[in-house]
N, C-alpha and C. Protein backbone atom coordinates (compact mmCIF):
# COMPACT_ATOMS: atom_id res chain seq x y z
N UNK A 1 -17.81 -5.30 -15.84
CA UNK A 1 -16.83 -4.92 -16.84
C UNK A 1 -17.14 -3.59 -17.49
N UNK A 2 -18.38 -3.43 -17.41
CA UNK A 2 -18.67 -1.94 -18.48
C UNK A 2 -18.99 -0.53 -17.78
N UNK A 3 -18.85 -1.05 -16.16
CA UNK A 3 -18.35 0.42 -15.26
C UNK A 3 -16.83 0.98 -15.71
N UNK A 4 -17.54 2.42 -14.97
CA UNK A 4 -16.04 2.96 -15.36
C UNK A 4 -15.16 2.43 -14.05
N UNK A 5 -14.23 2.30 -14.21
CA UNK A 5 -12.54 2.27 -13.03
C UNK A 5 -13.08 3.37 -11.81
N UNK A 6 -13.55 3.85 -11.85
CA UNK A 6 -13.76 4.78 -10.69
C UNK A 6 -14.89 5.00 -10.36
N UNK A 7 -15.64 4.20 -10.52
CA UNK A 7 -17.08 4.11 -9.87
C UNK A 7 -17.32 2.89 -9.48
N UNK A 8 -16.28 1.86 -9.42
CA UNK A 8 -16.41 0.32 -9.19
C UNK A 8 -16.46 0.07 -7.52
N UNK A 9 -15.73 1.16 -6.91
CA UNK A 9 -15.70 0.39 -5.42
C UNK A 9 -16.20 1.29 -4.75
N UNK A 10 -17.18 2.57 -5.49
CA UNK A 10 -18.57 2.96 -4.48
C UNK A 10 -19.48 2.16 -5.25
N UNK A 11 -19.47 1.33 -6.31
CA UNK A 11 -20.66 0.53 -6.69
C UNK A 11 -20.25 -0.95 -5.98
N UNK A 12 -19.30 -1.12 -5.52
CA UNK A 12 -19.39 -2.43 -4.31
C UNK A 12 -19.40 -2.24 -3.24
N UNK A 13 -19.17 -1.09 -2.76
CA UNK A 13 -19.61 -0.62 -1.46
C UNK A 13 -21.15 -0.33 -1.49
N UNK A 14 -22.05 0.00 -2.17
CA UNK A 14 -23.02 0.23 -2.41
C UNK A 14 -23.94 -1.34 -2.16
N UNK A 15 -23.39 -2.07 -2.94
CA UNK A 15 -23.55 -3.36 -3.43
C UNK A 15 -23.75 -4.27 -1.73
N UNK A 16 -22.42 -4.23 -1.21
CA UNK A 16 -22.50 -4.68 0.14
C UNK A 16 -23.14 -4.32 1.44
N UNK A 17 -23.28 -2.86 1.52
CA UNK A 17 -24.85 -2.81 2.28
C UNK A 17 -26.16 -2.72 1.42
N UNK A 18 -26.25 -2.88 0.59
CA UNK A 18 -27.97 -3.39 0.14
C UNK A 18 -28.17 -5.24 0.68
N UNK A 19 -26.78 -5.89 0.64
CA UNK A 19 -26.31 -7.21 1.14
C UNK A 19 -26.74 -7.42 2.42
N UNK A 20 -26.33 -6.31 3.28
CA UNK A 20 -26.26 -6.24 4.65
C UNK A 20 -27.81 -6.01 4.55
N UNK A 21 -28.68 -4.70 4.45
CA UNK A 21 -30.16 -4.28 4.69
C UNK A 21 -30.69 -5.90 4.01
N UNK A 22 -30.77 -6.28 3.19
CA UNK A 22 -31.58 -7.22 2.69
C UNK A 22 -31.33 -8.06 3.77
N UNK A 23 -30.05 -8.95 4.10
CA UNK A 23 -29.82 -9.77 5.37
C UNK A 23 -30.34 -9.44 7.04
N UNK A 24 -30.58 -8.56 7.17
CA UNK A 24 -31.49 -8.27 8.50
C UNK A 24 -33.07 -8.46 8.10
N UNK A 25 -33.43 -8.38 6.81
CA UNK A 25 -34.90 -8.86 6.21
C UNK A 25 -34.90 -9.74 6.48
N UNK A 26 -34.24 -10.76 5.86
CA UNK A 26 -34.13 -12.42 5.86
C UNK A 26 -34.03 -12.74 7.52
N UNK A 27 -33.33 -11.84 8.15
CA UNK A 27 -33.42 -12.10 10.18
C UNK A 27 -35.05 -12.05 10.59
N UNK A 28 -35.56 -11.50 9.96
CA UNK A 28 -37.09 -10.40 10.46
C UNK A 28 -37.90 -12.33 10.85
N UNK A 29 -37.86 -12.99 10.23
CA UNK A 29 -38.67 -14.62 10.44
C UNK A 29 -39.27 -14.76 11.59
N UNK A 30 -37.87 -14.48 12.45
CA UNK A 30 -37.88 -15.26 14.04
C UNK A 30 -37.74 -13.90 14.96
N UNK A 31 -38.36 -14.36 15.73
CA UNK A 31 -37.43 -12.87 17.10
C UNK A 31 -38.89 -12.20 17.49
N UNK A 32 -38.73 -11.93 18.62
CA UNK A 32 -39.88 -10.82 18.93
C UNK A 32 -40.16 -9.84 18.10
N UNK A 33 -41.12 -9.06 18.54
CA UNK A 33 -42.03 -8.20 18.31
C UNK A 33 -40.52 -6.73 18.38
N UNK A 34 -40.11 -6.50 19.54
CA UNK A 34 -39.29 -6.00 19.85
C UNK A 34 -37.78 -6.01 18.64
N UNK A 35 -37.78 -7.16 19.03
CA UNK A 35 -36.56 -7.46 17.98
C UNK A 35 -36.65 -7.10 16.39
N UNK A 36 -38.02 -7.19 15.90
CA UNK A 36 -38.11 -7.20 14.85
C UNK A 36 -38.17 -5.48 14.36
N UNK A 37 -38.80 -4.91 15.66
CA UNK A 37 -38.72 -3.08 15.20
C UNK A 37 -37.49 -3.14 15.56
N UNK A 38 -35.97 -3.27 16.16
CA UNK A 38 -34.79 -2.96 16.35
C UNK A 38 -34.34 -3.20 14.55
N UNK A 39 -34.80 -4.44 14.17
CA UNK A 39 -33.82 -4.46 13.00
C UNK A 39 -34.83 -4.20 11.76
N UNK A 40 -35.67 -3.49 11.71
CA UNK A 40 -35.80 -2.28 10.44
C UNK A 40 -35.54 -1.19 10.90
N UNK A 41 -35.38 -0.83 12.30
CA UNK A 41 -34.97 0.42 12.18
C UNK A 41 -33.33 0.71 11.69
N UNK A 42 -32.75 -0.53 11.84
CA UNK A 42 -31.16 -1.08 11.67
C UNK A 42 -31.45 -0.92 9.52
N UNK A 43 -32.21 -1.52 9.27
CA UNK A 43 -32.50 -1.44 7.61
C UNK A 43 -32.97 -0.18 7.25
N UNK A 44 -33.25 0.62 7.96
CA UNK A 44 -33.62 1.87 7.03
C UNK A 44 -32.12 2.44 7.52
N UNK A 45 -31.74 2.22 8.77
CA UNK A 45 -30.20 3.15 8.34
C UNK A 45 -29.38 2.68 7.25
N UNK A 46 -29.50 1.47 6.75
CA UNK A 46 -28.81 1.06 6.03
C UNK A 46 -29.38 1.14 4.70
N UNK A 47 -30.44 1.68 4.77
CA UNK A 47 -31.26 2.65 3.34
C UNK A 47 -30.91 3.66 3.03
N UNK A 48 -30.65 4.57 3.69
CA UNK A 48 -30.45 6.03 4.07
C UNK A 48 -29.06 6.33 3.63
N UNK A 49 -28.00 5.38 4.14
CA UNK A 49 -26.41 5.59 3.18
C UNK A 49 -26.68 5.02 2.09
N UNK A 50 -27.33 4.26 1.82
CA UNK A 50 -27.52 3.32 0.18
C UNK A 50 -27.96 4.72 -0.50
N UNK A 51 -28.69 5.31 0.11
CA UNK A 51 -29.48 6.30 -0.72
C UNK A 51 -28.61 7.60 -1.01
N UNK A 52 -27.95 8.02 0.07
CA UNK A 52 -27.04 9.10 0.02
C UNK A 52 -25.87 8.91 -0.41
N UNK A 53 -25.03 7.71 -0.28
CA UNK A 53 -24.00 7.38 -1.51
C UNK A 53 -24.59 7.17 -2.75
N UNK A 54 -25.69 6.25 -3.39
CA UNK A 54 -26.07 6.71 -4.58
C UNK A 54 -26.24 7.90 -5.09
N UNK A 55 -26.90 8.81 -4.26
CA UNK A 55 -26.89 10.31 -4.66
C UNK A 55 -25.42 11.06 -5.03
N UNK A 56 -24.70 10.58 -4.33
CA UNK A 56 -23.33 11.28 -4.34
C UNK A 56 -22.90 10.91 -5.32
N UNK A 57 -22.83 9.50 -6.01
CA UNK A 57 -22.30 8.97 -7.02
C UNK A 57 -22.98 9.67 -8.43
N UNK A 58 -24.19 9.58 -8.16
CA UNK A 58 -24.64 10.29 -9.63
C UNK A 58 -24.20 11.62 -9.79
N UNK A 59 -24.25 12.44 -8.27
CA UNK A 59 -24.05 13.70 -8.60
C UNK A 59 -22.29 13.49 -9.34
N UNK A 60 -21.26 12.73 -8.71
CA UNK A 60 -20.17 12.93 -9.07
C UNK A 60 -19.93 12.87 -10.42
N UNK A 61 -20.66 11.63 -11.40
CA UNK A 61 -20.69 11.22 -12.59
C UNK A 61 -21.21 12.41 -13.56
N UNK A 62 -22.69 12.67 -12.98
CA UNK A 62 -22.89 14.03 -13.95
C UNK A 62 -21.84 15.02 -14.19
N UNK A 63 -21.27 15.52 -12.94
CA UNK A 63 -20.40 16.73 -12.94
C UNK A 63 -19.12 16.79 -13.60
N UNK A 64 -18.72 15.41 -13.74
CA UNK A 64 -17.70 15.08 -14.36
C UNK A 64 -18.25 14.84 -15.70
N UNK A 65 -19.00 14.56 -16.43
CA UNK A 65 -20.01 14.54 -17.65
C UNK A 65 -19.98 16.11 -18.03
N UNK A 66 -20.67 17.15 -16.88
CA UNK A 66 -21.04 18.55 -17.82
C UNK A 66 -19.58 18.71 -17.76
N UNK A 67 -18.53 18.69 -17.01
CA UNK A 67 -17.16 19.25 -17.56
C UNK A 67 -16.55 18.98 -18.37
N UNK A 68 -16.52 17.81 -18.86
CA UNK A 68 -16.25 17.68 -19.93
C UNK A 68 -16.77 17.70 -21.44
């Protein structure tokens, strides 16, 4: 409720792959050796947009902050 209107659905998009990276963790249990380096390397890509849409988002918020 106390986001702004326009930061709500890159903060649930955001929201749903940290969903996704955490859920290939919870996979990591079972599976080969093999299998298990396929899916962190699958979780750090899915770090890497978490990280670069967060970046984008703050940068957008500040900029819209110093302009006004």
């Amino acid at each position: 409720r106390n986001l702004a209107q326009e930061h709500r659905d890159d903060l649930g998009e955001l929201w749903r792959r940290m969903e996704q990276r955490d859920a290939i963790f919870e996979n990591m249990r079972s599976g080969s050796l093999e299998e298990k380096r396929r899916l962190i390397w699958e979780a750090m890509e899915y770090q890497r947009e978490i990280e670069d849409q967060l970046f984008g988002l703050i940068e957008r918020h500040l900029a819209k902050r110093h302009r006004a």
